[in-house]
Protein backbone atom coordinates (compact mmCIF):
# COMPACT_ATOMS: atom_id res chain seq x y z
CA UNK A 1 146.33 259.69 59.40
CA UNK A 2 147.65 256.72 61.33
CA UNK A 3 145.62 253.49 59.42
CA UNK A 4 143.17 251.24 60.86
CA UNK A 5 143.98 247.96 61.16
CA UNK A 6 141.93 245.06 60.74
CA UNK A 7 141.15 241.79 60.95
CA UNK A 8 138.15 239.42 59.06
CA UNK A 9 136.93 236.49 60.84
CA UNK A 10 134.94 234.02 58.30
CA UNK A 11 135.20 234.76 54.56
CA UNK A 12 132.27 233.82 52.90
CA UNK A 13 129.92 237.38 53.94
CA UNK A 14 133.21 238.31 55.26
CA UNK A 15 134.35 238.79 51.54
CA UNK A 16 131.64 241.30 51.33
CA UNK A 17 133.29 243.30 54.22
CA UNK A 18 137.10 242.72 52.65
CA UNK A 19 135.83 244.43 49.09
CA UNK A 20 134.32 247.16 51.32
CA UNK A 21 137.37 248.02 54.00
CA UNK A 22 140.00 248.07 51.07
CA UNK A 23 138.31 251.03 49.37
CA UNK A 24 138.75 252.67 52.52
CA UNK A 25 142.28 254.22 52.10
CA UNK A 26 142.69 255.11 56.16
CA UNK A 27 141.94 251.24 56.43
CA UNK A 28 144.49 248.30 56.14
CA UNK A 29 143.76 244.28 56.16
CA UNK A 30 145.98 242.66 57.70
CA UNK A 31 144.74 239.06 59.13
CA UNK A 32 142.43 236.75 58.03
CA UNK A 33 140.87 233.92 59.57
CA UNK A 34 138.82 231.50 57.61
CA UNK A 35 138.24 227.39 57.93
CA UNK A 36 137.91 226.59 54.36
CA UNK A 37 141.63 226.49 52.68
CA UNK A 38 139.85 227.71 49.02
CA UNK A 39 137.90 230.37 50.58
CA UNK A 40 141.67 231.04 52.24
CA UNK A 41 143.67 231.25 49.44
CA UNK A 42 141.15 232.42 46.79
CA UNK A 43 142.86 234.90 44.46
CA UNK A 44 140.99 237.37 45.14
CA UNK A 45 142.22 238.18 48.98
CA UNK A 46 145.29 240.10 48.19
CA UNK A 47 148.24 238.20 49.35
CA UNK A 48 151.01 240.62 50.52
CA UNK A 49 151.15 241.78 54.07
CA UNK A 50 147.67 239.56 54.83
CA UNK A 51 148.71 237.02 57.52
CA UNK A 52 146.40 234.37 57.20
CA UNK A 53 145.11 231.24 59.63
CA UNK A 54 142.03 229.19 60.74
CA UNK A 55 142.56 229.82 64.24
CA UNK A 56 140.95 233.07 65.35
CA UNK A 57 142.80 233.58 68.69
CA UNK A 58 146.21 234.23 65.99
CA UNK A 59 144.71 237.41 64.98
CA UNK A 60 143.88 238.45 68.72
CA UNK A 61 147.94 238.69 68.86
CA UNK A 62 148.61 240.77 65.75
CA UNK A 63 147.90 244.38 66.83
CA UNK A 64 144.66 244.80 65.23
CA UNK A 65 142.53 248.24 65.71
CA UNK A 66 139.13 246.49 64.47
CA UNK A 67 137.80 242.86 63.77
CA UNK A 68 134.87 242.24 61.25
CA UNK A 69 133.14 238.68 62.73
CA UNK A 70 131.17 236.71 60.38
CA UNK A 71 131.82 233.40 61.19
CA UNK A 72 129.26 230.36 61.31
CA UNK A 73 126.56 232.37 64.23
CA UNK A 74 127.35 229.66 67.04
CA UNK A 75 130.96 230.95 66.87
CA UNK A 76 129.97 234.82 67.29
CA UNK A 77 129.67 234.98 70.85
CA UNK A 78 133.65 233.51 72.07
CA UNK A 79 134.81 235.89 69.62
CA UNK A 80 133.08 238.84 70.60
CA UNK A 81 133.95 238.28 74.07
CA UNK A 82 137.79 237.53 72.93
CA UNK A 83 137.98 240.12 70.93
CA UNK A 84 136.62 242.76 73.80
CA UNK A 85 138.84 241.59 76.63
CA UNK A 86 141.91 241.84 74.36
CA UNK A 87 140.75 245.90 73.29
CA UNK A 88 139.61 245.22 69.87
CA UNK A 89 136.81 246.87 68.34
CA UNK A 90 134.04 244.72 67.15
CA UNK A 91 131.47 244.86 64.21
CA UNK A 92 129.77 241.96 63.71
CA UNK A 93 127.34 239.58 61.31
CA UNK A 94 123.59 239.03 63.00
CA UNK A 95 123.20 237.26 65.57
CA UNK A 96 125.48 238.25 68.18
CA UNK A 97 125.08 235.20 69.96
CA UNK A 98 122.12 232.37 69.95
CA UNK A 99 121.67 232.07 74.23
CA UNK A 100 120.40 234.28 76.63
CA UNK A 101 123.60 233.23 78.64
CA UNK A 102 125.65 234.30 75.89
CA UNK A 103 124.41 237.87 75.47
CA UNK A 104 124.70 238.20 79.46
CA UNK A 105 128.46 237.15 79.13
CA UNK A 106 128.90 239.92 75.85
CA UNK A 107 127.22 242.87 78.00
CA UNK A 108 129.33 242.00 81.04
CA UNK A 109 132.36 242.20 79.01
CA UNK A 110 131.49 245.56 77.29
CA UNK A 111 130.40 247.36 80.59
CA UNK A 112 133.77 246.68 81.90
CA UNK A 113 135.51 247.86 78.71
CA UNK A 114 133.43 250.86 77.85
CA UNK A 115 136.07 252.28 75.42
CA UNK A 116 135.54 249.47 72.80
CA UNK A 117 133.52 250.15 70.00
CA UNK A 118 130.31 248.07 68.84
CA UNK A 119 128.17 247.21 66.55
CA UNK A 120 125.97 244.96 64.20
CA UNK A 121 125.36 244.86 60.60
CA UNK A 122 121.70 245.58 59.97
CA UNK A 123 121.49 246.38 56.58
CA UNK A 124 117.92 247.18 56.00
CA UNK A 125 118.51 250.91 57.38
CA UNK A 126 120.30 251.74 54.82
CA UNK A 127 117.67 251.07 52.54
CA UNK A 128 116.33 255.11 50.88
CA UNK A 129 112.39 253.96 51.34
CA UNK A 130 112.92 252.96 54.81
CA UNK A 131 115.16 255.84 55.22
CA UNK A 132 112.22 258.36 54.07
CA UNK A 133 109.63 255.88 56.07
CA UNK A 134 111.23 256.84 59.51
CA UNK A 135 111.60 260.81 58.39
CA UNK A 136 107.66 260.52 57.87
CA UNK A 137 107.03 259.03 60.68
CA UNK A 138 109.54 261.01 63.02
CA UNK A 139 107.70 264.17 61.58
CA UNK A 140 104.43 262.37 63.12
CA UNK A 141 103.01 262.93 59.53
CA UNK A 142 101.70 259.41 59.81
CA UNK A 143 99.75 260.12 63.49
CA UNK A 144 100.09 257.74 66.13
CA UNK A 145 101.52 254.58 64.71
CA UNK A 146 100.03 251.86 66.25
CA UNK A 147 100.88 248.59 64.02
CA UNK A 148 103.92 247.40 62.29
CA UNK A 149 103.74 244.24 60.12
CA UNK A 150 107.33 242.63 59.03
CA UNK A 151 107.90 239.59 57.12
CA UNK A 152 110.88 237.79 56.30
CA UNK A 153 111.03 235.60 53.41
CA UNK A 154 114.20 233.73 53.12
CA UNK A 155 112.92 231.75 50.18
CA UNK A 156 116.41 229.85 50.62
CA UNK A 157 115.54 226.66 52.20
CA UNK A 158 118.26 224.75 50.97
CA UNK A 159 120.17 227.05 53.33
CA UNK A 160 119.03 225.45 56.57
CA UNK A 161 118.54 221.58 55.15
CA UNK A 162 122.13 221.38 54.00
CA UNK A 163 125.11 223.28 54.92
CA UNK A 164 126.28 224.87 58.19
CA UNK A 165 123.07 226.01 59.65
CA UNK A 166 121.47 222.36 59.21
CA UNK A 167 124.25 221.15 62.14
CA UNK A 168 123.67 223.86 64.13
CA UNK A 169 121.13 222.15 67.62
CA UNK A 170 118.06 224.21 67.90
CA UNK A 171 119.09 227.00 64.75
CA UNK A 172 116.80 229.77 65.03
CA UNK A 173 115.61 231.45 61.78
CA UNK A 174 114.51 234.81 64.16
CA UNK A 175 117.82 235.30 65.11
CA UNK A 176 119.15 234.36 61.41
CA UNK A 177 116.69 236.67 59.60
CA UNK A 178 113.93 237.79 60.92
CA UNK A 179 116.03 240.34 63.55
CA UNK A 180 116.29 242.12 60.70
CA UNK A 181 112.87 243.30 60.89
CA UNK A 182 112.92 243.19 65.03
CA UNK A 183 116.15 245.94 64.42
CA UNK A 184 114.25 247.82 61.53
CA UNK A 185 110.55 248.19 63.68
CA UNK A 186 112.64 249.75 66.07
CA UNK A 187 114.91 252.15 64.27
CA UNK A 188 111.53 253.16 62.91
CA UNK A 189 109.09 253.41 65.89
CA UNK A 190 112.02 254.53 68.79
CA UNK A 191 110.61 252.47 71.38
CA UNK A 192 110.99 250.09 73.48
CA UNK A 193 109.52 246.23 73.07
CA UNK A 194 107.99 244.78 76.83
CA UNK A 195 106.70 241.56 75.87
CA UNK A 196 106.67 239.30 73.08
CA UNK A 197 104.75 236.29 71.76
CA UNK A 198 105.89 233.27 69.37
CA UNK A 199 104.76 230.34 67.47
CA UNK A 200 105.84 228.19 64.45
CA UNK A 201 106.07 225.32 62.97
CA UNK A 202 108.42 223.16 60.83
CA UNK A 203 105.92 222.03 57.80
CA UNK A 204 108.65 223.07 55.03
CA UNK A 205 111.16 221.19 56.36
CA UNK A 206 109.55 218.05 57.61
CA UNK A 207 111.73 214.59 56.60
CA UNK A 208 114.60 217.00 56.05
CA UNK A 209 117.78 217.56 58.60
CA UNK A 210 116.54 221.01 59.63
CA UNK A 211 114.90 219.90 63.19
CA UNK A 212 113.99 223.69 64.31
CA UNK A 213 110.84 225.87 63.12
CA UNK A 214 111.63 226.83 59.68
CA UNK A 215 108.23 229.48 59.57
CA UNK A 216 108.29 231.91 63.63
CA UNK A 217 105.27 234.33 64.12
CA UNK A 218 106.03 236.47 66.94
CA UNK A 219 104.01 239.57 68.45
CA UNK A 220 105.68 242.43 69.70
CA UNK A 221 104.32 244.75 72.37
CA UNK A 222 105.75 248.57 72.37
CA UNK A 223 105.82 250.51 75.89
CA UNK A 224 103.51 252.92 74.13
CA UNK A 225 100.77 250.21 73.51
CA UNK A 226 101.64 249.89 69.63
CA UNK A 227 102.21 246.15 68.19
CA UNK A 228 104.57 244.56 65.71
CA UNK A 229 103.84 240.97 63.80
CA UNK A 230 107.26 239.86 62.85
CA UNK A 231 107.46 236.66 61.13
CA UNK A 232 110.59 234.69 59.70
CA UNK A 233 109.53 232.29 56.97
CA UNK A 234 112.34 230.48 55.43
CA UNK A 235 110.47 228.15 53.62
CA UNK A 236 108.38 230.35 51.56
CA UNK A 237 108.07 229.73 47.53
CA UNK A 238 109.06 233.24 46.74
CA UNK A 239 112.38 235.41 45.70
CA UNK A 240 113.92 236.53 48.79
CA UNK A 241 112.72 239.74 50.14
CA UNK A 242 111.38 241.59 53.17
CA UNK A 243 107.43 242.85 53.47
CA UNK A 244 106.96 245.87 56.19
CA UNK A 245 103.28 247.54 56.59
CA UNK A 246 103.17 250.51 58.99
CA UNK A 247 100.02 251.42 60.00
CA UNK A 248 99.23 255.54 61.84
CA UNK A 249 96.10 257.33 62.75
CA UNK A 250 97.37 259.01 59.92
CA UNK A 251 98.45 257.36 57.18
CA UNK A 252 99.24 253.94 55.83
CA UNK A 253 102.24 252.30 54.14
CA UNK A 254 103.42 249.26 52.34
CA UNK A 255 106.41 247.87 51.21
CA UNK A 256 106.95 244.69 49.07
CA UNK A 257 109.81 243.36 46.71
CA UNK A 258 107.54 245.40 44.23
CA UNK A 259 106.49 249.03 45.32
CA UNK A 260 106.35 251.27 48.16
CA UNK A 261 102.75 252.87 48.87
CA UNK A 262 101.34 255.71 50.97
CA UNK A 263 97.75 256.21 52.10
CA UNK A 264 96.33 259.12 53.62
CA UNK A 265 92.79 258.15 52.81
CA UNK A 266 90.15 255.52 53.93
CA UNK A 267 88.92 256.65 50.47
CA UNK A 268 88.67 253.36 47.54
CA UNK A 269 88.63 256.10 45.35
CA UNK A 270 91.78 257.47 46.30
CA UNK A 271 95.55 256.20 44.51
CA UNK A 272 98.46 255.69 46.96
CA UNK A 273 101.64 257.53 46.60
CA UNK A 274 103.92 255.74 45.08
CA UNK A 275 107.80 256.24 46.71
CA UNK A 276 110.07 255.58 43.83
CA UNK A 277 113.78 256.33 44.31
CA UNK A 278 116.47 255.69 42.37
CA UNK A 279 118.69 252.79 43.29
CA UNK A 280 116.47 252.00 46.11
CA UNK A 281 118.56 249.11 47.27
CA UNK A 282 120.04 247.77 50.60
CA UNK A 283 123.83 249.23 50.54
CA UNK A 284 125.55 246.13 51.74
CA UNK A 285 128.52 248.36 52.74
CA UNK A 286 127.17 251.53 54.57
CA UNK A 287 126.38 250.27 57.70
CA UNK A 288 130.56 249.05 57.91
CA UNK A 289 131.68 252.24 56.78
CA UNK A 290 129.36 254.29 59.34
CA UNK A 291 130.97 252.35 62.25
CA UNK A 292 134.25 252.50 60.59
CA UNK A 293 134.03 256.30 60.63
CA UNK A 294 132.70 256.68 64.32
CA UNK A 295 136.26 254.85 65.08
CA UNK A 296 137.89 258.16 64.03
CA UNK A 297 135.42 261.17 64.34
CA UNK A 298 132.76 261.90 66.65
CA UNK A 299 130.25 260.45 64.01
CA UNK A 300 127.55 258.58 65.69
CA UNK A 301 127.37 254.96 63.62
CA UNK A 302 124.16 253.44 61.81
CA UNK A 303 123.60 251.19 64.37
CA UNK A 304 124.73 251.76 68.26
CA UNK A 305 126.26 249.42 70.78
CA UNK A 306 122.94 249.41 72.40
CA UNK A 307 120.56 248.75 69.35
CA UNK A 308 122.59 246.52 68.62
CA UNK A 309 122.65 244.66 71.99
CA UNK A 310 118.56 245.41 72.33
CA UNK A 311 117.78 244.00 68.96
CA UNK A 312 119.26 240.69 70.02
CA UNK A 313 117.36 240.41 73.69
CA UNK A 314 114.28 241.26 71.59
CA UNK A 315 114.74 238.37 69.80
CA UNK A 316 116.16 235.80 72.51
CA UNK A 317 112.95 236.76 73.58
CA UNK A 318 111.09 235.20 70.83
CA UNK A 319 113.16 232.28 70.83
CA UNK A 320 112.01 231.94 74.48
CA UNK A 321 108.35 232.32 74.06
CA UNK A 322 108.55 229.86 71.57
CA UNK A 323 109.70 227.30 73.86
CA UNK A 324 107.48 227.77 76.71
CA UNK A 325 104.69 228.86 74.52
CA UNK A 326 103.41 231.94 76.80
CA UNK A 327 104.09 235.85 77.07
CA UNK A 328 107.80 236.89 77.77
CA UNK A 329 108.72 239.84 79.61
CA UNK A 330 111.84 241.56 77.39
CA UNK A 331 114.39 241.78 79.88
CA UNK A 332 117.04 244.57 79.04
């Protein structure tokens, strides 16, 4: 089997993805691009037959099958499009982009090369309790779900008053975390958001050098008439961890950094199921090796081109309801 050959943009998550593709022995590494000279040269990127740089464009010339982009996020969107135009595949870090202009510009350049193959890494499907959730669900065991409850807590908040994301104008914690719920809501519920609703506010990070809302409430509105609250706290006093409540004529469940529970009664009487796998954590690498494998086989990846794409306009949505502070038609 001829090898796949690829190419890592940004080293820091991109690390993640370099311990991942070289366990994959149809896979070969063979650029790098990173800024930081230690991250560069760190001993653990194998040196032999790696050609390494800090200028992405070098590794548009080097005959690569596949490029893995997780660069700083206002850097996503050049290199998606560069990437496309030159016939590389793409999977990339969340967000694809931060302006509606940009995502225009990366759907544009995929419609006219429908060949390439795309994707996103949205990790929490991966994930065995959300995995059973949407089995449940797709079964209509639950009913008619009509409400859908995610939270985000980054509980990092250092992350976005100092580093990269602090110097990034107008950084939006939606597109930097809480798209991961957006994605997951609608992996789970297979439908389509019409309108959404934001507000937020920047009490965490007041006197700091984070000048965007740190804490984004947004409502979702389904085709179907169900509702989501998705809300991306990054200043909250907690671990970080992800909350999602799913509510059916049916049944009931809720997930925490704790337990996973099923109702099926209004009951006070009655104990919740309690979903208890083993190993019931987010596989950092599955979602890669999904997309990886689609490149070869007819195997449909994790996450499509167009969930991918659709997940992002749902939240540039957000982003733009929280501007103009009013109801925003999602325009796909």
């Amino acid at each position: 089997m001829k090898k796949i050959k690829v190419g890592i943009i940004g080293m820091g998550v991109g690390s993640k993805h370099y311990d991942v593709i070289k366990k994959i022995n149809y896979c070969s590494i063979v650029a790098i691009c990173e800024f930081n000279k230690r991250k560069l040269n760190s001993k653990n990127i194998q040196t032999q037959n790696i050609f390494k740089t800090n200028n992405y464009k070098e590794l548009l010339k080097k005959n690569i099958d596949l490029i893995i982009i997780s660069s700083y996020d206002n850097f996503h969107s050049q290199q998606i499009i560069d990437c496309v135009k030159n016939g590389i595949h793409v999977f990339v870090e969340k967000p694809l982009c931060i302006t509606k202009e940009e995502i225009y510009k990366i759907k544009k350049v995929l419609k006219k090369n429908p060949h390439i193959k795309f994707s996103s890494n949205f990790v929490l499907r991966t994930k065995k309790t959300f995995k059973h959730l949407k089995s449940i669900i797709d079964k209509q065991k639950f009913g008619k779900t009509y409400y859908f409850e995610g939270d985000y807590n980054f509980g990092r908040l250092e992350k976005i008053t100092a580093g990269w994301r602090s110097k990034i104008l107008s950084y939006s914690v939606m597109h930097g975390g809480g798209i991961h719920l957006i994605d997951l809501i609608m992996w789970i519920n297979n439908k389509k958001i019409i309108k959404v609703f934001a507000d937020g506010n920047n009490i965490s990070t007041h006197n700091t050098r984070f000048k965007s809302k740190d804490l984004v409430v947004s409502i979702l509105k389904f085709e179907d008439g169900s509702i989501a609250k998705v809300t991306a706290n990054f200043g909250s006093i907690t671990p970080h961890h992800h909350i999602l409540n799913v509510y059916g004529t049916k049944g009931t469940y809720f997930h925490s950094h704790r337990n996973d529970l099923i109702y099926n009664s209004r009951n006070p009487k009655f104990k919740p199921r309690n979903i208890f796998f083993k190993k019931n954590y987010v596989n950092q690498g599955d979602v890669l090796k999904s997309f990886i494998k689609s490149l070869i086989s007819k195997e449909k990846p994790l996450v499509s081109k167009k969930e991918a794409l659709n997940s992002m306009i749902v939240s540039l949505a957000v982003e733009d309801s929280l501007k103009k502070k009013k109801w925003i038609k999602v325009n796909y």
